[in-house]
Protein backbone atom coordinates (compact mmCIF):
# COMPACT_ATOMS: atom_id res chain seq x y z
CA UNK A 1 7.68 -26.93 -8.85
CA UNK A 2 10.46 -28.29 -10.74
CA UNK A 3 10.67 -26.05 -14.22
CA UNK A 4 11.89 -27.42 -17.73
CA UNK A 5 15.84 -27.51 -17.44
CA UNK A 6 17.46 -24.69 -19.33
CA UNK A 7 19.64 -27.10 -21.59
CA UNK A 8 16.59 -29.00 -22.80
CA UNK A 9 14.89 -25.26 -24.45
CA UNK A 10 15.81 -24.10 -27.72
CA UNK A 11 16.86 -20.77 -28.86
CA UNK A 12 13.20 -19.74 -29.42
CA UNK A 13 11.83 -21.02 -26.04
CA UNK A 14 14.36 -18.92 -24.15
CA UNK A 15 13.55 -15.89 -26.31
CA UNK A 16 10.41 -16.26 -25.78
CA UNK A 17 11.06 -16.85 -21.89
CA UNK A 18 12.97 -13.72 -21.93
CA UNK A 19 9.93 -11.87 -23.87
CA UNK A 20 7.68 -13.01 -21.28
CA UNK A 21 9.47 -11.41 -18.62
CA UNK A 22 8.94 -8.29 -20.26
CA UNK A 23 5.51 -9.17 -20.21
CA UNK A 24 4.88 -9.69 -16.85
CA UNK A 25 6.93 -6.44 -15.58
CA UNK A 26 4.50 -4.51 -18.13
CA UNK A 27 0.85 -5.92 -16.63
CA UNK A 28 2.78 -5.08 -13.25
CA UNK A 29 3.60 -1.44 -14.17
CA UNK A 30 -0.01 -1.29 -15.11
CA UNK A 31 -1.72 -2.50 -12.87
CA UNK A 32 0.03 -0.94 -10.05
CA UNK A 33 -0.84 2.28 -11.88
CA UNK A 34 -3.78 1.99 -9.32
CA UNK A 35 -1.11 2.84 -7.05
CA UNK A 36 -0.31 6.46 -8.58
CA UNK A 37 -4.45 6.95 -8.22
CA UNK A 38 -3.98 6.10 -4.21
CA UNK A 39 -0.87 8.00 -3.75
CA UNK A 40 -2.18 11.64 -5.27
CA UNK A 41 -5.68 10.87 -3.08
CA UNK A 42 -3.35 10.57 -0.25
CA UNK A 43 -0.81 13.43 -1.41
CA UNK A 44 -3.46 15.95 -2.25
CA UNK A 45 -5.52 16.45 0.88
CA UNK A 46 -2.40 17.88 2.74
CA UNK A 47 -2.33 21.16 0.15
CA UNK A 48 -6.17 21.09 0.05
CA UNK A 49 -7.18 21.61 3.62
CA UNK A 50 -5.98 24.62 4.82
CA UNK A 51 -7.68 26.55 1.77
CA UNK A 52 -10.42 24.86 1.83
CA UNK A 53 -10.96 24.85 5.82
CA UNK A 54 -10.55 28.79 5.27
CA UNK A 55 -13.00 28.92 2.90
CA UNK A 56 -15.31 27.39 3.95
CA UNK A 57 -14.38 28.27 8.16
CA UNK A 58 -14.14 24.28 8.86
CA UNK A 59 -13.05 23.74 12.77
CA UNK A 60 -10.38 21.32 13.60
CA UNK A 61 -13.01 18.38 13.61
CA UNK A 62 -14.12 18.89 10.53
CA UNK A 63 -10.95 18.95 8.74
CA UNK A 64 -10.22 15.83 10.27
CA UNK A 65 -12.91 14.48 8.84
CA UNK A 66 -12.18 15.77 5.46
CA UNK A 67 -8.70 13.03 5.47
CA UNK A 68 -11.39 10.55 7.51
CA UNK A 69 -14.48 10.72 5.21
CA UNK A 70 -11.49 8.76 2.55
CA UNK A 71 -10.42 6.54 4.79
CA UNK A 72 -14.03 5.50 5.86
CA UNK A 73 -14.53 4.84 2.01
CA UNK A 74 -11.43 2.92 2.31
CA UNK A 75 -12.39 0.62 4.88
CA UNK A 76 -15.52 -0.25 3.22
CA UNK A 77 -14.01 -0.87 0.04
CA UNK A 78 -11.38 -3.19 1.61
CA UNK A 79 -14.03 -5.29 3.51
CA UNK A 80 -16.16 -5.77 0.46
CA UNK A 81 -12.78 -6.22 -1.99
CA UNK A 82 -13.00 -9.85 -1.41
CA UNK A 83 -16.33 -10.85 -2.52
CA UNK A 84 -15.74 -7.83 -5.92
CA UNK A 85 -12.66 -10.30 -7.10
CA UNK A 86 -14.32 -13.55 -6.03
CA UNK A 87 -17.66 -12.59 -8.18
CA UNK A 88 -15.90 -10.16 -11.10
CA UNK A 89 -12.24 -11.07 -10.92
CA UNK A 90 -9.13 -9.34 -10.23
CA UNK A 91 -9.08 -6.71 -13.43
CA UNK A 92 -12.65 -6.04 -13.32
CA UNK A 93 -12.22 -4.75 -9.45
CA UNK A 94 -9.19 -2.86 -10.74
CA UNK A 95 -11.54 -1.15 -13.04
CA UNK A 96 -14.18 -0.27 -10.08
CA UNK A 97 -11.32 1.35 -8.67
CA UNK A 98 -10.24 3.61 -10.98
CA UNK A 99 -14.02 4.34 -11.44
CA UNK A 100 -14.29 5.44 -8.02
CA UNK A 101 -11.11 7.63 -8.21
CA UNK A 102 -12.50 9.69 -10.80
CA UNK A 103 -15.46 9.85 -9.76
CA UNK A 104 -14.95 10.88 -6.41
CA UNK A 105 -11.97 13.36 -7.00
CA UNK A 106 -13.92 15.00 -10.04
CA UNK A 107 -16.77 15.64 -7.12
CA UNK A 108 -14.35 16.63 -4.81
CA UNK A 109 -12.83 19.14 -6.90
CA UNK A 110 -16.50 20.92 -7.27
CA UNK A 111 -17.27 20.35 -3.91
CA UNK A 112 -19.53 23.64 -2.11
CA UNK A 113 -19.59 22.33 1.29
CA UNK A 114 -17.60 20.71 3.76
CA UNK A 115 -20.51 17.84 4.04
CA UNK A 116 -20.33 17.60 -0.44
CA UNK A 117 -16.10 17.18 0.20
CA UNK A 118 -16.56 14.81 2.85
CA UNK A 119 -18.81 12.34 1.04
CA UNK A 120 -16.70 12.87 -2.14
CA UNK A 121 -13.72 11.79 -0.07
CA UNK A 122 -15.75 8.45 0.65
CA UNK A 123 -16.14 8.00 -3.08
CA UNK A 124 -12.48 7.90 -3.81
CA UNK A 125 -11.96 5.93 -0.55
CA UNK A 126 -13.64 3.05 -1.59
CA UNK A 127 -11.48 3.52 -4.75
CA UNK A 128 -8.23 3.38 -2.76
CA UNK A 129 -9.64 0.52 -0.39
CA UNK A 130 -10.69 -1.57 -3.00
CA UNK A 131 -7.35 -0.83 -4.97
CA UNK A 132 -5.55 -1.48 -1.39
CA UNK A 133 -6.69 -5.69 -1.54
CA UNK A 134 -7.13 -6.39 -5.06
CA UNK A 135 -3.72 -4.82 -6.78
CA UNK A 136 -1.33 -6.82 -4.49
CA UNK A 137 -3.00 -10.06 -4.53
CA UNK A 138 -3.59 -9.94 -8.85
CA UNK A 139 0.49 -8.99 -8.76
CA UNK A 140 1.06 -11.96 -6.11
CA UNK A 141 -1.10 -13.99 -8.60
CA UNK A 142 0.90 -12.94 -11.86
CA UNK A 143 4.84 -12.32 -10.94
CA UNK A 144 6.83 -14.83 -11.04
CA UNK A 145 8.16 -16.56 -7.33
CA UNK A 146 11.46 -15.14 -7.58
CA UNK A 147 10.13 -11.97 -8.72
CA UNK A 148 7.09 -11.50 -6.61
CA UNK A 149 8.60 -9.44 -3.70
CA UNK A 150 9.75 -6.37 -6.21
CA UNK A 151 6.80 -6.86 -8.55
CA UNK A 152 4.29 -6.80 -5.24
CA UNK A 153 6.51 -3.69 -3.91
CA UNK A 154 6.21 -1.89 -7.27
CA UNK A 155 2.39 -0.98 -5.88
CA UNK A 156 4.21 0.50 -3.18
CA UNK A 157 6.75 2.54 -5.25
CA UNK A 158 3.06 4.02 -7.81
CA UNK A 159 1.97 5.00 -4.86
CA UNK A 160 5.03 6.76 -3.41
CA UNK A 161 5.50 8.70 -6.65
CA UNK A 162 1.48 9.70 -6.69
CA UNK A 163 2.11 11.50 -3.50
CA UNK A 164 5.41 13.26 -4.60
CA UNK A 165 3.42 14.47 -8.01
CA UNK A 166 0.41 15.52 -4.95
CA UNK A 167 2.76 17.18 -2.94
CA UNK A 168 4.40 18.90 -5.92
CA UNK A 169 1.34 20.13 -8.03
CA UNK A 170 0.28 21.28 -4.80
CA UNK A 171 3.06 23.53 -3.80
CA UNK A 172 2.56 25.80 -7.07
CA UNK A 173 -1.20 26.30 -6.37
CA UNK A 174 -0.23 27.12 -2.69
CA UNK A 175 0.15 30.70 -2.78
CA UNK A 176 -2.89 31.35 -4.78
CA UNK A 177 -4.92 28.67 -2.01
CA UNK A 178 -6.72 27.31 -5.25
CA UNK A 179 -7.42 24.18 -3.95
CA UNK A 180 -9.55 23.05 -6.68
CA UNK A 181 -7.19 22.92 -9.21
CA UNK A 182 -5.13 20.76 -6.98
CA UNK A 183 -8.28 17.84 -7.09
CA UNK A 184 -8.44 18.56 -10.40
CA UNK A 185 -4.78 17.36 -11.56
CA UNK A 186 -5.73 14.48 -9.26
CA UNK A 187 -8.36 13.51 -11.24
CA UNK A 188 -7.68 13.82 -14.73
CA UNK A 189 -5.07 10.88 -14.73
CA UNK A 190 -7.86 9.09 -13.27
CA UNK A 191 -10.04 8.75 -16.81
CA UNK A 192 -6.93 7.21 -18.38
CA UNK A 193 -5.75 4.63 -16.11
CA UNK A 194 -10.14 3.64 -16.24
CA UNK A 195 -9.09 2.90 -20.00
CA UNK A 196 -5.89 0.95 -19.66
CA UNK A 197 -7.17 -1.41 -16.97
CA UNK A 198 -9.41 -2.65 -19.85
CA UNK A 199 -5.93 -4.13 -20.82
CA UNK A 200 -4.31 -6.36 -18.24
CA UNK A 201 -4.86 -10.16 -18.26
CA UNK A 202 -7.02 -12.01 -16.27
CA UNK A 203 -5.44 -13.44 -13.42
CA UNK A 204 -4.91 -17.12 -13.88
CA UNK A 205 -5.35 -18.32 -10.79
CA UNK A 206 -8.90 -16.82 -10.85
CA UNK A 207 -9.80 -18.94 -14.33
CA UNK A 208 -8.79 -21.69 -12.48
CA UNK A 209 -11.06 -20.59 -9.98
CA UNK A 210 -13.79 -20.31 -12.31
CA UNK A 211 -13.11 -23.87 -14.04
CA UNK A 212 -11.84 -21.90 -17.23
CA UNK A 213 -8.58 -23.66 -17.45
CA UNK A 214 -8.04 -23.19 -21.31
CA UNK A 215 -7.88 -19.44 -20.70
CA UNK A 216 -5.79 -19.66 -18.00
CA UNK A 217 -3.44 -21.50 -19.68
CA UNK A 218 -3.42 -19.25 -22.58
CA UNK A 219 -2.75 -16.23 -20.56
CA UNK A 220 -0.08 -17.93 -18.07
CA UNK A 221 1.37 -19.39 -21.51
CA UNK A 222 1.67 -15.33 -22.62
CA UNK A 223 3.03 -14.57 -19.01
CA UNK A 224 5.75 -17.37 -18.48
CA UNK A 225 6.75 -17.72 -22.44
CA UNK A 226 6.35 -22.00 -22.25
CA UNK A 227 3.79 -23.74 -22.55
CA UNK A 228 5.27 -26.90 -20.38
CA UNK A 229 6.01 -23.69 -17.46
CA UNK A 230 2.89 -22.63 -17.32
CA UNK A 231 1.47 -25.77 -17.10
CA UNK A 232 3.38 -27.00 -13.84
CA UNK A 233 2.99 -23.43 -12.33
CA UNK A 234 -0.73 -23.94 -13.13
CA UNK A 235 -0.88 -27.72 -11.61
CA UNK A 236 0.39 -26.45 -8.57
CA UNK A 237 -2.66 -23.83 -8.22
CA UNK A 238 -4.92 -26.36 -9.30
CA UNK A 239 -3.47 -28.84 -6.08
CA UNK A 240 -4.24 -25.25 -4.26
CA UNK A 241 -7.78 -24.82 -5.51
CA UNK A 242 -8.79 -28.30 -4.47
CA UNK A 243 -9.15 -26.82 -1.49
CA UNK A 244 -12.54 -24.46 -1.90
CA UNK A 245 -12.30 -20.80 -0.76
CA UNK A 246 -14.13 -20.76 2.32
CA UNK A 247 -12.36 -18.37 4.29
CA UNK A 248 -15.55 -17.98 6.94
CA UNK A 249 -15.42 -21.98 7.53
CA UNK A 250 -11.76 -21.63 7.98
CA UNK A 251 -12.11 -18.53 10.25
CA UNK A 252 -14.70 -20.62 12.85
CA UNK A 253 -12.62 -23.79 12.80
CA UNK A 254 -9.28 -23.99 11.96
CA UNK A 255 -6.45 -22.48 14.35
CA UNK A 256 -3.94 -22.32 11.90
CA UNK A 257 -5.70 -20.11 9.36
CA UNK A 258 -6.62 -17.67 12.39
CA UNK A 259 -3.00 -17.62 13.17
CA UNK A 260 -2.72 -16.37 9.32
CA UNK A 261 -5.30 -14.19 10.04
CA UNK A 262 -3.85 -12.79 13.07
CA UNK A 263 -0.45 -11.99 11.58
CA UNK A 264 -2.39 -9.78 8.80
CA UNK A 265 -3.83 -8.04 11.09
CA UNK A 266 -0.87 -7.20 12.82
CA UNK A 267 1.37 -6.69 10.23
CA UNK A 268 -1.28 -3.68 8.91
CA UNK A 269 -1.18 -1.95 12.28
CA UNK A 270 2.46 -2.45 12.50
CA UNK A 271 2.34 0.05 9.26
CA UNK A 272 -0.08 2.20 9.92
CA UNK A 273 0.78 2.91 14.07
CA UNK A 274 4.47 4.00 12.68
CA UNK A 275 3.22 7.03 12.09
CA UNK A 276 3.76 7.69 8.27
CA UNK A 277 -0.12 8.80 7.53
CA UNK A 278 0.53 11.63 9.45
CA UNK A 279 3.31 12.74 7.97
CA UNK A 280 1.70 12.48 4.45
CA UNK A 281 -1.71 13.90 5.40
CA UNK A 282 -0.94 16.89 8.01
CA UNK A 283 3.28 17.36 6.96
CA UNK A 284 2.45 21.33 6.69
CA UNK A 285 1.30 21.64 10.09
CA UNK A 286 3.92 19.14 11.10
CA UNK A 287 6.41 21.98 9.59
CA UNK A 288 4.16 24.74 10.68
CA UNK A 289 5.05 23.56 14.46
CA UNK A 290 8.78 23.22 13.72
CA UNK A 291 8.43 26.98 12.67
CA UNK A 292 8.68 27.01 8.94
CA UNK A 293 6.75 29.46 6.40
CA UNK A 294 4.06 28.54 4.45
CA UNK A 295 6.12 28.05 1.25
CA UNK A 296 8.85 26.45 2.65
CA UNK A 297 6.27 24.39 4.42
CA UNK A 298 4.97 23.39 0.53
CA UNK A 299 8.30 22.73 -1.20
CA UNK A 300 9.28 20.60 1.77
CA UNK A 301 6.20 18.73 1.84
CA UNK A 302 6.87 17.94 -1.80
CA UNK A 303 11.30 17.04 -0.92
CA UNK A 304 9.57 14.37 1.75
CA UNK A 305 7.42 12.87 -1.30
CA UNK A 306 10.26 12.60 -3.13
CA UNK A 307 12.55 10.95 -0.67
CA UNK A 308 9.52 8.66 -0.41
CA UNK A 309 9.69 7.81 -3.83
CA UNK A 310 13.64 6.52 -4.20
CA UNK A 311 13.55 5.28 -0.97
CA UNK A 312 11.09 2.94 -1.98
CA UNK A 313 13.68 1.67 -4.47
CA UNK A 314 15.40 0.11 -1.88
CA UNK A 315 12.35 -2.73 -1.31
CA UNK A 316 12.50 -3.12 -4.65
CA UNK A 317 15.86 -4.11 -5.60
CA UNK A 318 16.53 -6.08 -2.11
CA UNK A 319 13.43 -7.58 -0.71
CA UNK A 320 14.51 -10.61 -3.47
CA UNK A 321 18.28 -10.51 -2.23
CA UNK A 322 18.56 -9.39 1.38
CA UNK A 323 15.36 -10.60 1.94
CA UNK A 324 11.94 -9.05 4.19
CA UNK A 325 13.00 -9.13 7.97
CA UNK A 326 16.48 -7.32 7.77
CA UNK A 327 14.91 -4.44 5.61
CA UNK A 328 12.40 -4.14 7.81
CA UNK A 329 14.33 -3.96 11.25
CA UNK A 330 16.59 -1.20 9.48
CA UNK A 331 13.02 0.52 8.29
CA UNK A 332 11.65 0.54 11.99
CA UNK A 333 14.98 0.99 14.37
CA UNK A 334 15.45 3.83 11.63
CA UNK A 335 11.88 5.48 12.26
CA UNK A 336 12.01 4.66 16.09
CA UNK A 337 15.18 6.85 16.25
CA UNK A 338 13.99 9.69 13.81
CA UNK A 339 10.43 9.92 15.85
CA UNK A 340 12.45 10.50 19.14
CA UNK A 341 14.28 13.29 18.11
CA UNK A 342 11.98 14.91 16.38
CA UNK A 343 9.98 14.99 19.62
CA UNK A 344 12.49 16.33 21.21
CA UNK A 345 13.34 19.04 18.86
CA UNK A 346 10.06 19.76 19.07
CA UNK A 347 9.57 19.75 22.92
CA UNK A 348 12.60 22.19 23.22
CA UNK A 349 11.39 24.19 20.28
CA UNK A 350 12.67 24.64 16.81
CA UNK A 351 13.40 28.16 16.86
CA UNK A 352 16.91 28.47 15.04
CA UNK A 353 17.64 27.52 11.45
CA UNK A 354 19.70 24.51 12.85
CA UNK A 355 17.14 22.89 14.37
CA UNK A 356 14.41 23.26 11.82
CA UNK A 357 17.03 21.62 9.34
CA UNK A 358 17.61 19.16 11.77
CA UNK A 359 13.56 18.52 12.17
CA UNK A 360 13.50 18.25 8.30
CA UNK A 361 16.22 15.97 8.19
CA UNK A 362 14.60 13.55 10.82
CA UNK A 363 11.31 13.88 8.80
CA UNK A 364 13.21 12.70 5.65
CA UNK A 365 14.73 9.76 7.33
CA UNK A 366 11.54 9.05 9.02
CA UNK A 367 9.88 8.81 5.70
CA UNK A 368 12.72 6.89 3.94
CA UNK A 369 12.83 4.50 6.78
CA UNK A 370 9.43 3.97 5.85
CA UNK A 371 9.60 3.76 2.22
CA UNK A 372 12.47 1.44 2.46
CA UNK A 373 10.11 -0.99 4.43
CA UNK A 374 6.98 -1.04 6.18
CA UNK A 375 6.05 0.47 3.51
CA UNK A 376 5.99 -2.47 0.26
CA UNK A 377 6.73 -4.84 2.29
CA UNK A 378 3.96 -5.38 4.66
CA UNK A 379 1.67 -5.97 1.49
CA UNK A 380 3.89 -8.41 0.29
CA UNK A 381 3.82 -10.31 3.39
CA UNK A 382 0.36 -10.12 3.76
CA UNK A 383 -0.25 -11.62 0.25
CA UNK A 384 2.28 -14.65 0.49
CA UNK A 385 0.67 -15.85 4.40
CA UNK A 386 -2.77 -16.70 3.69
CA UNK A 387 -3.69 -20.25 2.37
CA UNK A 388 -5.46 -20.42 -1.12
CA UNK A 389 -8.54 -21.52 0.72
CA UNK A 390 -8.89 -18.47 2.56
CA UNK A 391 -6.67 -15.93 0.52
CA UNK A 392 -9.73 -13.89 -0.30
CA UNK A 393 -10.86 -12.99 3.27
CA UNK A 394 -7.72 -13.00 5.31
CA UNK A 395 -6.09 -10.29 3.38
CA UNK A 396 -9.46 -8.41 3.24
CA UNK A 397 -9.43 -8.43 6.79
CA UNK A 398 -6.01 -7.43 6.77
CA UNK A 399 -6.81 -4.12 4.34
CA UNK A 400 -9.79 -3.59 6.69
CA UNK A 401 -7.47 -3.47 9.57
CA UNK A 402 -5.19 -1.53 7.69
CA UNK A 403 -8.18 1.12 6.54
CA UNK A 404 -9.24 1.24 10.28
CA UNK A 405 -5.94 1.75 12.03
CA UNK A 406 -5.25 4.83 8.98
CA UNK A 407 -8.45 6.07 9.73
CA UNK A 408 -7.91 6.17 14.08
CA UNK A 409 -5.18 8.00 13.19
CA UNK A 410 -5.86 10.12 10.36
CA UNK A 411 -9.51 11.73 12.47
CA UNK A 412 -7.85 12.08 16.15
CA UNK A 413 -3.96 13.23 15.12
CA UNK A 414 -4.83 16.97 15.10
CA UNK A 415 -6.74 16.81 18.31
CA UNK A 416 -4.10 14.75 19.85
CA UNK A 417 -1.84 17.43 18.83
CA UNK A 418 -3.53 19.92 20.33
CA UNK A 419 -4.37 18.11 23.49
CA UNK A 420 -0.69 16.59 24.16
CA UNK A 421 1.13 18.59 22.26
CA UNK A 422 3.62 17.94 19.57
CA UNK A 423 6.40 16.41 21.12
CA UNK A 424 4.84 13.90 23.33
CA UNK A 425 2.66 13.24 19.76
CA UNK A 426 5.78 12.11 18.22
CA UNK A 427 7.41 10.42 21.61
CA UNK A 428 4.36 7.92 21.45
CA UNK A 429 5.20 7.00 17.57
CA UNK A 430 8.92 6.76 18.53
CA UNK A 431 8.07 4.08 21.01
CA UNK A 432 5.39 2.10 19.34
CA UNK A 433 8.09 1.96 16.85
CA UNK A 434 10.49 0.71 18.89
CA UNK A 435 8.06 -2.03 20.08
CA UNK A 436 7.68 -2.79 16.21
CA UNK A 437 10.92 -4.13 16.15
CA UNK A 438 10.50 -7.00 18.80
CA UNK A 439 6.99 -8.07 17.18
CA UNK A 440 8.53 -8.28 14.38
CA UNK A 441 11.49 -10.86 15.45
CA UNK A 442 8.58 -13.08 17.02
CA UNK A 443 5.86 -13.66 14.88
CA UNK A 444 7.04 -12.23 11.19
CA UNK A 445 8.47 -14.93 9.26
CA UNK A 446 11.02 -14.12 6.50
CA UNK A 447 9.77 -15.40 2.57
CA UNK A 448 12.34 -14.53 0.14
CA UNK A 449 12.51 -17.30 -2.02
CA UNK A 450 9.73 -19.43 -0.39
CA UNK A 451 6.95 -20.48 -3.02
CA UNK A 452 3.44 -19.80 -1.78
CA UNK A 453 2.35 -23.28 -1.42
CA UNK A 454 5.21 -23.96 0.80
CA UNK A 455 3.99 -21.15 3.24
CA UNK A 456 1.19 -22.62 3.21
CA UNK A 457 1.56 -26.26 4.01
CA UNK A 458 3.98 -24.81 6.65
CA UNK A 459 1.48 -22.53 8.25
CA UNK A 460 -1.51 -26.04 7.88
CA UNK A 461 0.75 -27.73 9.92
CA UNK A 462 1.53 -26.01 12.82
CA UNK A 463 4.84 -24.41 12.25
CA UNK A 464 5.54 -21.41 14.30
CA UNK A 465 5.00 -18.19 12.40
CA UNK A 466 8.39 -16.94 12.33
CA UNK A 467 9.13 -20.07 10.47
CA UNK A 468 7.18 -20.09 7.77
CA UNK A 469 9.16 -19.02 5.43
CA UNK A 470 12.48 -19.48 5.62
């Protein structure tokens, strides 16, 4: 897409270029509010459960199922995001998701049973599953190409902070065990982000969709600050669009789009396999096993959600420079290493004040590993590999796979724990880690600065998946 040359814009266009770009990192702050909403639903179940498995004498499967009754919810709301944004659009899903996160955490927060919690939970899964496909492709859809990696990773970053302010709010109700005030500060931010989403733009590219071109050039006009820019960003979807979404054809009969497919998948269990849902749902008996008190166990919990946060800076401010691949071998060697000797502090027992530091300290850089990479990033790459014609689907499966692999983990890790014990636990993480980082030099390509309909002629034709991009 070759855009109007600079020298040919008056004073006005570029001010109004440069307004524009406000624009767009406003809708993206907003609409990754949905984020924040995912984030405290993740954050807030690691305060709630030992309180409420003591109230209400919960056994170790049941508790499990507390964190899994969400991520069941999330699945299903990932599988069925793609027909919600096909028939409603982009912001109206948005909407259903912030629905379902109040909704669900105001029922969770008068829950009187372990069954009431547990179907509550499934309420603001769907929430977070249907936030999970929807938010990354409307900011894929909206950003600008040489913007698109920080705007997609600024999901990433709401979400990071929505766990710190979990993990925070929950260490001052820890000492009383009042878990229900800890669902309840999750859920009253819910009721205003509901409102705000009532706010964002359509996405464009769904207008097109929906043969309303008018409207979507009004709103890409408001989003780009030219008229003549929006219009050849908005020829190039329409080339794109010519091409019908029918990501079920696609799925039976062309290779390529499989291979698409395929990588989403992967990429998702790549994420969720490191080993970070663990650390976010179960960190206080994570601590409790490296020895640590009950409120040092809380205020800890809450230092990791804040290492999560700024950490998650660092996919922000370089995925568009350094680019997706180097961040992300740094993220993974980085967690390999940290996983390893945390199992082995654990396996030789963190009984001195040394070695607990030292188990906090590989938990941080676990987490900021993370944050750094697998994190945003896997998202973004999942948005930019699938083909117009079968966007919808592919990255539905891939948020499926995603909701799946977090929920295998999130119902068996305490069991595991007990069965294998800690250390070997965290050995297995360390090496599927490890393993990560040769996947990842043969089938992830690198995008920074590759326009989505380039990816996807590349990936049409044949060309290897590491070489998509790039």
């Amino acid at each position: 897409m070759n855009k109007v040359p600079r020298e040919s814009l008056s004073s006005s266009d570029i001010s109004a270029i440069g307004k524009a770009r406000w624009r767009v990192l406003f809708v993206c702050i907003l609409a990754s509010l949905a984020g924040l909403m995912c984030g405290m639903d993740i954050g807030t179940i690691s305060g709630v459960l030992r309180p409420f498995g003591t109230q209400f004498h919960a056994s170790t499967v049941a508790l499990e199922w507390v964190v899994g009754g969400m991520l069941v919810g999330a699945t299903v709301g990932a599988l069925t995001g793609g027909r919600l944004v096909e028939h409603f659009g982009r912001k109206v899903t948005l909407i259903i998701a912030a629905a379902s996160f109040f909704f669900g955490a105001a029922g969770c927060a008068a829950s009187q049973s372990v069954m009431m919690m547990i179907l509550c939970r499934v309420v603001v899964g769907f929430g977070m599953g249907v936030s999970d496909f929807s938010t990354p492709l409307y900011l894929s859809e909206v950003a600008r190409t040489e913007q698109r990696g920080a705007m997609v990773s600024l999901y990433q970053l709401l979400k990071t902070i929505g766990i710190f302010l979990a993990f925070f709010s929950n260490s001052f109700f820890a000492s009383s065990g009042d878990w229900r005030s800890m669902l309840v500060v999750e859920a009253a931010p819910a009721i205003v982000f509901l409102v705000l989403f009532f706010f964002l733009p359509r996405s464009p590219r769904w207008l097109m969709m929906k043969g309303r071109e008018d409207d979507a050039l009004e709103v890409m006009t408001g989003l780009r600050g030219h008229v003549a820019h929006a219009e050849q960003e908005l020829a190039v979807v329409g080339e794109q669009l010519q091409t019908k979404e029918e990501g079920g054809k696609l799925l039976r009969t062309n290779r390529n789009y499989r291979r698409s497919v395929g990588l989403g998948m992967l990429l998702q269990i790549l994420q969720q396999f490191a080993g970070i849902n663990i650390i976010m749902y179960y960190a206080p008996h994570i601590l409790e096993a490296a020895h640590f008190s009950l409120k040092a166990q809380m205020w800890c919990t809450a230092l990791i959600g804040l290492v999560n946060v700024l950490m998650t800076f660092v996919a922000i401010g370089y995925s568009d420079r350094w680019g997706r691949k180097p961040i992300l071998y740094a993220g993974y060697i980085s967690m390999s290493v940290s996983m390893a000797v945390l199992a082995a502090l654990l396996w030789v027992g963190a009984s001195t004040l040394a070695l607990q530091l030292t188990a906090l300290l590989m938990i941080v850089i676990f987490v900021g590993g993370f944050a750094m990479s697998a994190g945003p990033l896997m998202w973004v790459l999942c948005a930019e590999i699938q083909p117009a014609g079968g966007r919808s689907l592919g990255i539905s499966i891939s948020t499926g796979t995603n909701m799946l692999s977090n929920l295998l983990i999130g119902t068996t890790f305490l069991s595991i724990m007990e069965l294998v014990g800690s250390a070997n636990t965290f050995w297995i993480f360390a090496s599927f880690n490890a393993l990560a980082v040769v996947l990842l030099y043969f089938f992830v390509p690198e995008t920074k600065d590759v326009s989505l309909d380039v990816i996807e002629k590349r990936l049409m034709s044949g060309v290897k998946l590491r070489h998509l991009g790039r």
